[in-house]
Structures are given as structure tokens and as C-alpha cells.
Protein backbone atom coordinates (compact mmCIF):
# COMPACT_ATOMS: atom_id res chain seq x y z
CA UNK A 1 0.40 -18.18 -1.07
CA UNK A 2 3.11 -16.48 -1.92
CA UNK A 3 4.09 -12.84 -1.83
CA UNK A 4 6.02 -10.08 -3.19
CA UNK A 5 6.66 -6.38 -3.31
CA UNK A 6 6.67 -5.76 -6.69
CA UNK A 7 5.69 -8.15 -9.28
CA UNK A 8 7.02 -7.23 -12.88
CA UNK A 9 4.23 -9.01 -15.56
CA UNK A 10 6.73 -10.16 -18.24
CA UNK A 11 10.25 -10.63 -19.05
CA UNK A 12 11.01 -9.47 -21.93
CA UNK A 13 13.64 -6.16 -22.12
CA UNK A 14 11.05 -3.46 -20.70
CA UNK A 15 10.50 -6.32 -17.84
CA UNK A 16 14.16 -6.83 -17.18
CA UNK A 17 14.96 -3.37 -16.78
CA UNK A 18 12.30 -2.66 -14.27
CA UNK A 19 12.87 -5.72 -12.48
CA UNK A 20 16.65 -4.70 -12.74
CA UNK A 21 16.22 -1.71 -11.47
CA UNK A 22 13.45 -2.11 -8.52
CA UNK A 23 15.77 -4.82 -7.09
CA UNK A 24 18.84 -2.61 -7.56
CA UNK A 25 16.55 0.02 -5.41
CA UNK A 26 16.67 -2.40 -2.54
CA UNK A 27 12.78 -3.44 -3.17
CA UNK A 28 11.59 -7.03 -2.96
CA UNK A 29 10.78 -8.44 -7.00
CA UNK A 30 9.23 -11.02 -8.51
CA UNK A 31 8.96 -10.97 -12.21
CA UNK A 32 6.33 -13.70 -13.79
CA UNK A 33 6.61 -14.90 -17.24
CA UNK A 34 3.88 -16.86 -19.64
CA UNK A 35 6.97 -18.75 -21.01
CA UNK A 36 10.44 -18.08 -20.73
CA UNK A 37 12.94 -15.11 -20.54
CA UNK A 38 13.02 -13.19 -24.17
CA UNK A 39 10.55 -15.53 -25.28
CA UNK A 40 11.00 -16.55 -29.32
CA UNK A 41 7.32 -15.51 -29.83
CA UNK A 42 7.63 -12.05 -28.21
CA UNK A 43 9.83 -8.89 -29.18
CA UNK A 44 12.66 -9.34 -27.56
CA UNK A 45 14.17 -12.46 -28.90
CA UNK A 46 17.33 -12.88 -30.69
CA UNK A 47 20.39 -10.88 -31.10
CA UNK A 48 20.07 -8.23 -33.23
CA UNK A 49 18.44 -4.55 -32.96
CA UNK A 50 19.71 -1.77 -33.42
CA UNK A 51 21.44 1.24 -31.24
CA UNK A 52 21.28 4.44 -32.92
CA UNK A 53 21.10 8.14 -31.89
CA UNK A 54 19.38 9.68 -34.76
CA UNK A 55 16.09 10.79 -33.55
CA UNK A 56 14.01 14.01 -35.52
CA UNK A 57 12.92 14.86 -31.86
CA UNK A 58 15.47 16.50 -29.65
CA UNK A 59 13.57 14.56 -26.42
CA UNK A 60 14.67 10.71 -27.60
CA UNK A 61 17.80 11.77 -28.93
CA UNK A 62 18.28 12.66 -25.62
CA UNK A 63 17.27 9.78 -24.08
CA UNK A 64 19.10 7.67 -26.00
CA UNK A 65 22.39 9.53 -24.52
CA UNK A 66 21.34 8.48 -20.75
CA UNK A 67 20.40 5.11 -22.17
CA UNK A 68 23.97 4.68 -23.70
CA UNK A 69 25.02 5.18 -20.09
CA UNK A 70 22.69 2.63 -18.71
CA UNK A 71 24.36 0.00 -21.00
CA UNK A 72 27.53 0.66 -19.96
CA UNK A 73 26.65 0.30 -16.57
CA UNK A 74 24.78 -2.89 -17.25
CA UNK A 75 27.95 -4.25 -19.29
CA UNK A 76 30.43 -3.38 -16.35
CA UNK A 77 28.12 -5.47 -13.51
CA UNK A 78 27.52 -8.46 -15.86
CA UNK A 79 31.23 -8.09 -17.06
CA UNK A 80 30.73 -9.30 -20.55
CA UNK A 81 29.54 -7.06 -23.49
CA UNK A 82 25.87 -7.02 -24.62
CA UNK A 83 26.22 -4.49 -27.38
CA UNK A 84 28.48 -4.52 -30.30
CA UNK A 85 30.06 -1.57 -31.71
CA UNK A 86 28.62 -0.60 -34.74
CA UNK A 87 28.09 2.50 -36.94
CA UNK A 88 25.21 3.68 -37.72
CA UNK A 89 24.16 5.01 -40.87
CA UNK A 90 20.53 6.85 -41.77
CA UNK A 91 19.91 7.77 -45.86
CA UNK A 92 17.17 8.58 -48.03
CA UNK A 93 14.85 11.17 -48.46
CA UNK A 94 12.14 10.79 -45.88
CA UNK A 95 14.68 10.38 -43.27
CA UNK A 96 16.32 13.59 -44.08
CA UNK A 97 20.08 13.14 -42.55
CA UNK A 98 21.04 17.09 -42.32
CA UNK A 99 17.89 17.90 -39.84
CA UNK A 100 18.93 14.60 -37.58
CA UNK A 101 22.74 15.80 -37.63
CA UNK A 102 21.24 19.40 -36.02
CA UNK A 103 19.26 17.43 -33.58
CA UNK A 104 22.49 15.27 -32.65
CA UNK A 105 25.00 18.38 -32.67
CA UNK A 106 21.80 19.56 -29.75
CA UNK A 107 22.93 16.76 -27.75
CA UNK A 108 26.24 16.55 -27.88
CA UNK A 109 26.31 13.32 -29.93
CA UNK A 110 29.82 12.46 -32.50
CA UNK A 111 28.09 12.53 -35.93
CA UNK A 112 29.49 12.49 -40.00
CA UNK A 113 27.52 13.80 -42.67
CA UNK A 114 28.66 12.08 -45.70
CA UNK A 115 28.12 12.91 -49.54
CA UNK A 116 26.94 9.75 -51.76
CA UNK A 117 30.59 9.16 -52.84
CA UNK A 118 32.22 9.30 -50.17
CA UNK A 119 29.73 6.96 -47.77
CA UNK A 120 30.11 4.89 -51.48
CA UNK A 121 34.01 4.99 -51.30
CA UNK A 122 33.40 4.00 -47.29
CA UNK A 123 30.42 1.37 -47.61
CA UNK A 124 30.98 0.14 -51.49
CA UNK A 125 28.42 -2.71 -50.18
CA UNK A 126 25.90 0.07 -49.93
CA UNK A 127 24.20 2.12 -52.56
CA UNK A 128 23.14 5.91 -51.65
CA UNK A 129 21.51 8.21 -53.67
CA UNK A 130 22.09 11.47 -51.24
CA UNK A 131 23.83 12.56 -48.09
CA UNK A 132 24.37 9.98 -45.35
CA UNK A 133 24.21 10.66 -41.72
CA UNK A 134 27.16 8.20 -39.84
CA UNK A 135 26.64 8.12 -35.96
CA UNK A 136 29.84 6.05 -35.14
CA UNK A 137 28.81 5.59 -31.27
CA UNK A 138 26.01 3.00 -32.81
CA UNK A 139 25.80 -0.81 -32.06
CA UNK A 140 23.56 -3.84 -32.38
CA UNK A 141 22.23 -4.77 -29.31
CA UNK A 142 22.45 -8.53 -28.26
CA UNK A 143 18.03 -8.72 -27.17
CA UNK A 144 18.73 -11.68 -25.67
CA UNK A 145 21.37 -11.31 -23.86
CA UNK A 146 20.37 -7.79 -22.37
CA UNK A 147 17.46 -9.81 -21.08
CA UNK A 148 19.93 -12.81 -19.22
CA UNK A 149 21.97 -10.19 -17.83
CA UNK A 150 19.27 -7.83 -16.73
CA UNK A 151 17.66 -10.35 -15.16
CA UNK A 152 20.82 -11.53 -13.53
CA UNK A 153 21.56 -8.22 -12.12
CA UNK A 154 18.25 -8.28 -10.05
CA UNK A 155 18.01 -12.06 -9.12
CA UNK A 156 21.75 -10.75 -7.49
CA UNK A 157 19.63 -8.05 -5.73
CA UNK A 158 17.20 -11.02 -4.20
CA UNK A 159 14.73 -10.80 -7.54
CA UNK A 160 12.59 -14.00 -7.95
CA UNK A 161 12.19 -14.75 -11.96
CA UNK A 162 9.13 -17.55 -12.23
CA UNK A 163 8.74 -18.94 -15.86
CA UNK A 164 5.96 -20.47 -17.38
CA UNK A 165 3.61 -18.39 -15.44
CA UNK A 166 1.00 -16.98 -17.76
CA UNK A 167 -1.44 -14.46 -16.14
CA UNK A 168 -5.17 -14.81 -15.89
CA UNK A 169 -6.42 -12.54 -13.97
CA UNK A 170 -5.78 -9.58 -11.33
CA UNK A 171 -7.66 -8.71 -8.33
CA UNK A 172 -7.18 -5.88 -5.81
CA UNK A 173 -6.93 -7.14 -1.90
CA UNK A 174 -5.90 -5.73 1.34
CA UNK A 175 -2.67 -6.32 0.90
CA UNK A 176 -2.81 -5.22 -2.71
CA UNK A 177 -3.01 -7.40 -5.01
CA UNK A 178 -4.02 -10.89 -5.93
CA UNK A 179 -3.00 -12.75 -9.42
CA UNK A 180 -3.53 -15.56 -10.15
CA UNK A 181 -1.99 -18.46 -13.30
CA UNK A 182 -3.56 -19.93 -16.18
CA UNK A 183 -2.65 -23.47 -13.74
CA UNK A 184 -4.38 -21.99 -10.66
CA UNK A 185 -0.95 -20.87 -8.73
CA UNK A 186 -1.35 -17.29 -6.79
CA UNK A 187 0.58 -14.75 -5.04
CA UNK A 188 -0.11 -11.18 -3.49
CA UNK A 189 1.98 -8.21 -4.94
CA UNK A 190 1.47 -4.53 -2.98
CA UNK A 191 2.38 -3.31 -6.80
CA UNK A 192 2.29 -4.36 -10.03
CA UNK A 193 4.37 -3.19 -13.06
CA UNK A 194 2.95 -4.78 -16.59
CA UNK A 195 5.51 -5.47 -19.48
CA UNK A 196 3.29 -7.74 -21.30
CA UNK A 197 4.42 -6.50 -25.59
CA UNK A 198 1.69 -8.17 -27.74
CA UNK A 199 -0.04 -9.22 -25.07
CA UNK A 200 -1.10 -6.26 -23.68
CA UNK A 201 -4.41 -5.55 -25.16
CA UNK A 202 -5.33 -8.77 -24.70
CA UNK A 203 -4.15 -8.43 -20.81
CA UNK A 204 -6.00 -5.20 -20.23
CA UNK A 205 -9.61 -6.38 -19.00
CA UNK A 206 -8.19 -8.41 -16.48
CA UNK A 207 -5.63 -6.03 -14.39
CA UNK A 208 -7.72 -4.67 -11.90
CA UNK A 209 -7.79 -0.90 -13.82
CA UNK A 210 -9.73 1.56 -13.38
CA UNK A 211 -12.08 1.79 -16.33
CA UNK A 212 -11.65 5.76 -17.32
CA UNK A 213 -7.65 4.70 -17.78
CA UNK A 214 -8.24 2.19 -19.78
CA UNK A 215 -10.85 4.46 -21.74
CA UNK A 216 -8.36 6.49 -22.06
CA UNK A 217 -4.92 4.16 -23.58
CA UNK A 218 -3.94 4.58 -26.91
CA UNK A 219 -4.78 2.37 -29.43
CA UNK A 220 -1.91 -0.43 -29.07
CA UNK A 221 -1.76 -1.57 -32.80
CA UNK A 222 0.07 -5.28 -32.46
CA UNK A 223 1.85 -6.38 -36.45
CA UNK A 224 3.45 -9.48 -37.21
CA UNK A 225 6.66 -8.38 -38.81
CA UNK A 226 9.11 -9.87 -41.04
CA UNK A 227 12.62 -10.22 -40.54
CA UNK A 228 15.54 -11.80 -43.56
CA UNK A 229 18.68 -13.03 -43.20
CA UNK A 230 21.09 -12.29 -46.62
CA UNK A 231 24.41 -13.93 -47.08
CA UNK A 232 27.12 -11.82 -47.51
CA UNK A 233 29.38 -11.44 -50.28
CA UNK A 234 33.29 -12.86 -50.21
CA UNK A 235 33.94 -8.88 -50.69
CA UNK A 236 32.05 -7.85 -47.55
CA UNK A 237 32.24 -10.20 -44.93
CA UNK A 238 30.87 -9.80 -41.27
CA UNK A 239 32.69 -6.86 -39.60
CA UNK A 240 32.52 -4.79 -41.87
CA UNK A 241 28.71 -3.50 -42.00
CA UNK A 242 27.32 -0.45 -40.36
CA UNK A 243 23.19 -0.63 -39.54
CA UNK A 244 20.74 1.38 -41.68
CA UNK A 245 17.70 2.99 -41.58
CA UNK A 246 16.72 4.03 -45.06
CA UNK A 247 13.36 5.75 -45.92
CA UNK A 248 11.87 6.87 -48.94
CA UNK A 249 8.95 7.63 -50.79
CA UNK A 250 8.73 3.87 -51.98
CA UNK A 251 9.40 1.48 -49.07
CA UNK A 252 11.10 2.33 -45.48
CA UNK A 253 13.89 -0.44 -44.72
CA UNK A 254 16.51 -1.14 -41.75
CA UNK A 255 18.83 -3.55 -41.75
CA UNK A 256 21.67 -4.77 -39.42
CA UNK A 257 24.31 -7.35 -38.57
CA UNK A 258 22.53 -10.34 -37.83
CA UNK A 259 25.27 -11.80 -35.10
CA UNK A 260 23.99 -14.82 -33.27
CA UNK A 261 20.53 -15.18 -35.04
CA UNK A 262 22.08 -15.59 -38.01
CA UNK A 263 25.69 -17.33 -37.54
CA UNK A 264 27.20 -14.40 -38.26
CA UNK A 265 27.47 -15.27 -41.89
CA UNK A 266 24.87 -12.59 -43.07
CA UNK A 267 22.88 -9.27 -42.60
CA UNK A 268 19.32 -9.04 -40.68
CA UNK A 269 16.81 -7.06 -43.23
CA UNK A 270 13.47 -5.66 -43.23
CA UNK A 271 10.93 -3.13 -43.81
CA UNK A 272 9.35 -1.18 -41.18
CA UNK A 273 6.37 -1.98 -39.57
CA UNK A 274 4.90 -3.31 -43.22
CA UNK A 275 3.42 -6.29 -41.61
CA UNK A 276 -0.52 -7.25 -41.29
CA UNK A 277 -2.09 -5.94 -37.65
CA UNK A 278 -2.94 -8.93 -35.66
CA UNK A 279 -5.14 -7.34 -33.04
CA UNK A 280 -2.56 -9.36 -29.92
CA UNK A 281 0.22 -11.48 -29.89
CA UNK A 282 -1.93 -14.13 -29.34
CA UNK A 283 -3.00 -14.21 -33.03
CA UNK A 284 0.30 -14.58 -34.30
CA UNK A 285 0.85 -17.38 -37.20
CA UNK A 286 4.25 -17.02 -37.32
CA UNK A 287 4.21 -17.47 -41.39
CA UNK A 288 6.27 -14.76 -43.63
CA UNK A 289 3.96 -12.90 -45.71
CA UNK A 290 5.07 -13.83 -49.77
CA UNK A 291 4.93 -10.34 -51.17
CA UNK A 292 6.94 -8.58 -48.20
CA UNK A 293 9.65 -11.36 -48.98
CA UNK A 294 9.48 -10.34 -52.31
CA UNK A 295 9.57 -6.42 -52.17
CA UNK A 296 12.88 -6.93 -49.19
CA UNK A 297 14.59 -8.97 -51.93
CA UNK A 298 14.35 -6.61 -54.68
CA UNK A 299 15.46 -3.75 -52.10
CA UNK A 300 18.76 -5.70 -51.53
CA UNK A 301 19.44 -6.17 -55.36
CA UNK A 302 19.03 -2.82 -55.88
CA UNK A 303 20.42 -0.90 -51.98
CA UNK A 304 22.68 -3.41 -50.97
CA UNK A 305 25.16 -5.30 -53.62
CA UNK A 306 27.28 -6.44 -50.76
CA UNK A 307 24.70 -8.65 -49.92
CA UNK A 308 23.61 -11.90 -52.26
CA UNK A 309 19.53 -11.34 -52.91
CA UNK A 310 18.55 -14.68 -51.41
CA UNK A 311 17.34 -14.95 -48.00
CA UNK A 312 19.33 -18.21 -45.98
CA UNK A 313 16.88 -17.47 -43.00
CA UNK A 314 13.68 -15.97 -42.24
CA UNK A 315 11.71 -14.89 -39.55
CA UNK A 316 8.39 -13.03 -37.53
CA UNK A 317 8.51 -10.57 -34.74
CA UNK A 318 5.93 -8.36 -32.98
CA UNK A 319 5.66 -4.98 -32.96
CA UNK A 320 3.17 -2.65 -30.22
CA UNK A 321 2.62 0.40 -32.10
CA UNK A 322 0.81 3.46 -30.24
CA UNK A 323 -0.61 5.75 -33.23
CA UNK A 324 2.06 8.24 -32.57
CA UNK A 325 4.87 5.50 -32.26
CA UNK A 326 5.05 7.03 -28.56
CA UNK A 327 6.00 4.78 -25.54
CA UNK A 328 2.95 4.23 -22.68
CA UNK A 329 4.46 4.56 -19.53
CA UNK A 330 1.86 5.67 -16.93
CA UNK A 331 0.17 3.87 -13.43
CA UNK A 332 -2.76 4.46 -11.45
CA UNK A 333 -3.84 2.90 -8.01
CA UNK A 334 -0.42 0.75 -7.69
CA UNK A 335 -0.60 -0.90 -11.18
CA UNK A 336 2.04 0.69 -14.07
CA UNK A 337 1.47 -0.16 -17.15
CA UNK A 338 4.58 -0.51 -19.61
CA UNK A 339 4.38 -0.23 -23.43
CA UNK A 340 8.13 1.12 -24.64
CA UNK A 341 7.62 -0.84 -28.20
CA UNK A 342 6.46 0.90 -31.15
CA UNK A 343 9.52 -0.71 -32.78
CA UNK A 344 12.21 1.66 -31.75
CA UNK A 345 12.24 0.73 -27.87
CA UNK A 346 15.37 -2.24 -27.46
CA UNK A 347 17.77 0.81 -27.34
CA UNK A 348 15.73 2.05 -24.11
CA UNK A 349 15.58 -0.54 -22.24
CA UNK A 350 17.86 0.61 -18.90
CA UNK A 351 16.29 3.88 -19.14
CA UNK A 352 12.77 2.95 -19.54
CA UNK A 353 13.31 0.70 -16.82
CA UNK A 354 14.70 4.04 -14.51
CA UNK A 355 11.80 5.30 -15.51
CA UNK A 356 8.72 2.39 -14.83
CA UNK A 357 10.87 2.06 -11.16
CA UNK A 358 10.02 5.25 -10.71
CA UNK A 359 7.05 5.61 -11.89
CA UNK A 360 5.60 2.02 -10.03
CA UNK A 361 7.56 3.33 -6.30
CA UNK A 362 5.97 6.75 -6.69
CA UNK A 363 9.35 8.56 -7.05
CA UNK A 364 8.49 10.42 -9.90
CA UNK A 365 6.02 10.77 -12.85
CA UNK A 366 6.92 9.60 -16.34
CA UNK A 367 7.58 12.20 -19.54
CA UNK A 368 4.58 13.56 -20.21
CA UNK A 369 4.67 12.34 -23.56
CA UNK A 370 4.65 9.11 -22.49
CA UNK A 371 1.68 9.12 -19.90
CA UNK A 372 -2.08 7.90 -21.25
CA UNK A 373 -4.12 11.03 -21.78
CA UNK A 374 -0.85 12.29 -23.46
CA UNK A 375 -0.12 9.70 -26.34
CA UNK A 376 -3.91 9.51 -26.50
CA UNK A 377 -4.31 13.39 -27.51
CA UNK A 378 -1.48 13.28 -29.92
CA UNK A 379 -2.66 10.01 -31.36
């Protein structure tokens, strides 16, 4: 049997980052995954999320400033790029662009506020109906390849990345901990870091926990999203789109350069967590849902005329939502569990996985929004 320091459950971007990071700490890693790196099934597939600043609360505006840093330091060691520079643009009513400029001027972060004409006369692909917030340190993140590279960076620390290793079960030991494969293989961790997205809930009964910690979790609300792909016009080719997240009374939408996933010949688009709850990844179908095609269409004839209103491409993705849209970041008796989802986590991911390496080592607590009884009592 095998045996390990640290074993990371999952390797999907919150994974990556711990495993990253642990190994980068000089600690022996092994990361297990059900499938594959950045599986297609999980939430950190493809190549497209967004980096933005724009947060109402000063504490993750913040945090995405030391995250910015972690990406640069992750795009210096793997000496290729993994974001692309991109601004980023937040409109409509609900999302209420002068109070996210205040929070960004906090933090020291470059920001535009725009009228309607003159983000029009900027973006004429776009159609605004109020003042635009332009945050031109934004990018699209490459999921993907911020997994790879991640991943890299610890196997060059001595990490051990084993795929097709779905967990069945956890059991404490003297030396720790036991788990064991769906196939019967086993190895002994001293601690355990879990990373698992969707599969989380259904994950939770078997990691050795104790059972007032799991009492007291959030709910972890697991949709099946939808994602389209739009051509774009002859007059507004690739290159020249910002990202962004628009919210009103009617529908809440972002969209983004769809790079890779979609041959860079058109824009990723979608509504925010509109999709049916699934109870765990596990339950996905992987089918788009009709009428969310449907309204996302007649938002790009309307919000975006750069963009022709026929989806080329189409896809599902998972979303963990805590009630609060908090991250879960908390351990007890050597296991930490990781849930930095809630749909806004990609642009995290080196920080969060600071954080779980601290948090799993014993170096330091997590935020205290982020720990259980926390997100619970807001939730």
C-alpha cells in the first residue's frame, strides 16, 4: 500500500492549487482523481471564465488583487500565459456599477465608469441602457490550462497526480488515514484535503468526519448550467470583446470570449445560475434545458448585436452553490474540506489554494467567512 503526506481528493482548479501549493511548501502530495485532470463533466473544464475585480464586498475584491498576483506567479514558472487580457465590463441595474467602482477605488484597483454612449461609441457590439463599470486589468482565464500547469508546478515539486481514481470510502488509521478506490486500490494519507465540486455532497458520508461538522455545512446546492456559443459578426470579430456581467430585474447574464472551447470564432453566453438543482454531480444529464436556450437567444438579439442570435455550440457545467454564494473552506481532525465554487471561484484558484495549504498544514485558519458554522449562520 501506498502512502502519502497529503492527498488532495480531486483535480479540478481548487485541487491544483492546493496540490500546487503543498508541494511548493516542500510537503509530500498525491492528488487522486475519479477521471482525469479538469474533467469535461466537472467545473473546471474548458477555456473560458472570467477574471474580474468587481466585487460589492470590499473582502473579495480584495482577494481577487492577491489572486491576480498568484497568476502571475503561476504564468512566470510554467512560462506560457494562462490568462488572456481582457476588459471587463459590469452594467445594468441590479449590478449597480457606481457602488462597485467605490469598492475598487478601496483597493487600489484601475477602473472607468462609462456613460451609455460612450461604452456604446467603445463597444458598438454592446447595448447599455446606463453607466458601465470597465475594469481593464480583466481576462478570461484558460480553466484548463490553469489546471495542466498547476498541476505541473507540483508534480516538479515531487507531487504524484493518479487519474481514474474515484473515491469510495475514507477511514481514519494510525497513520492517518486509509482510502480506498471504487477498483479496490488503497493508500494511507496523514491528511486529506477534499476538492471534490459536484461531488461533494455526495462524498460527505464517507470521509471519516466528524458528524457535528457535517451537521453543521451549508447546504451545497449542485445546478446543471447552460453555457452558448454565438458567432460573431464580420464587424466584431474575436479580439475585440470585453466580458460582461449584466444584471437586471428580468434575467442576470455573463458572457465572455469563448477562446479554445469555441475556435475562437464566437462569444461564450449564459445566464447565471438559472439551471435546474441536481442534488450532485452525479445526476447530471448533460442535456440543455429548451427554454433557457430560448430566453439566452432573445438576450443576444436584444444586448448584444455584435453577435448573430444563433448558437454554433452548446454546452452544461456544474455549479456548487452555498446559500450565501460563500466559499467552504474549513478542516477538522486532519481532513479540509474545499468548496470555492458558487460560480465565481476560477478567478481564486492560487489564492484559495494559499489558503486550503494552510488551512490542511495547520499554518493558519481560513477567513472566517469561509469556515462551516460561518457560511452556515449567514446562509
Amino acid at each position: 500500500m501506498s502512502s502519502t503526506e497529503y492527498l488532495v481528493v480531486g483535480a479540478g482548479l481548487a485541487g491544483a492549487a492546493t496540490a500546487w501549493r503543498l508541494a511548493q511548501r516542500g510537503h509530500e502530495v498525491t492528488v487522486v482523481e475519479r477521471t482525469e485532470p479538469a474533467a469535461h463533466d466537472g467545473s473546471s473544464h474548458g477555456s473560458a471564465r472570467i477574471f474580474r475585480y468587481a466585487y460589492p464586498e470590499r473582502a473579495y475584491a480584495a482577494m481577487v488583487v492577491q489572486s491576480a498576483a498568484g497568476w502571475a506567479e503561476l504564468e512566470r514558472l510554467h512560462g506560457s500565459p494562462v490568462l488572456t487580457p481582457t476588459p471587463a465590463v459590469d452594467h445594468g441595474p441590479l449590478r449597480n456599477p457606481r457602488a462597485l467602482a467605490r469598492v475598487l477605488e478601496e483597493v487600489g484597483v484601475e477602473h472607468e465608469l462609462l456613460s451609455a454612449a460612450e461604452a456604446s461609441a467603445r463597444w458598438p457590439q454592446l447595448t447599455v441602457d446606463g453607466e458601465v463599470l470597465v475594469q481593464p486589468g480583466g481576462a478570461v482565464i484558460d480553466a484548463a490550462g490553469a489546471v495542466a500547469a498547476m498541476l505541473d508546478q507540483a508534480r516538479a515539486h515531487g507531487a504524484q497526480v493518479l487519474t481514474g481514481w474515484p473515491l469510495r470510502s475514507l477511514e481514519r488509521s494510525a497513520a492517518g488515514f486509509v482510502a480506498q478506490s471504487d477498483d479496490g486500490r488503497s493508500l494511507t494519507a496523514g491528511r486529506v484535503v477534499v476538492a471534490a465540486g459536484g461531488w461533494l455532497p455526495d462524498l460527505l458520508e464517507r470521509l471519516a468526519l466528524p458528524a457535528g461538522f457535517v451537521a453543521a455545512l451549508p447546504r451545497l446546492e449542485v445546478t446543471q448550467e447552460n453555457a452558448f456559443h454565438f458567432p460573431y459578426s464580420d464587424e466584431h470579430p474575436h479580439g475585440t470583446w470585453p466580458t460582461t456581467i449584466h444584471k437586471t430585474p428580468q434575467i442576470q447574464v455573463y458572457s465572455l470570449p469563448g477562446g479554445r472551447d469555441a475556435g475562437f470564432a464566437g462569444h461564450k453566453v449564459a445566464e447565471y445560475a438559472a439551471g435546474p438543482r441536481i442534488g450532485s454531480a452525479s445526476r447530471q444529464s448533460g442535456l440543455i434545458d429548451p427554454a433557457n436556450r430560448e430566453r439566452v437567444v432573445e438576450y443576444v438579439r436584444h444586448w448584444m448585436p455584435g453577435l448573430v442570435p444563433e448558437p454554433y455550440a452548446e454546452t452544461t457545467c456544474l455549479f456548487t452553490m452555498t446559500p450565501t454564494e460563500d466559499f467552504v473552506i474549513d478542516g477538522v481532525d486532519g481532513v479540509t474540506v474545499l468548496s470555492p465554487c458558487s460560480g465565481h471561484g476560477a478567478k481564486f484558484a492560487p489564492l484559495l489554494g494559499e489558503i486550503a495549504a494552510d488551512v490542511a498544514s495547520g499554518a493558519a485558519q481560513a477567513p472566517e467567512r469561509f469556515r462551516v458554522g460561518a457560511v452556515s449562520a449567514r446562509g
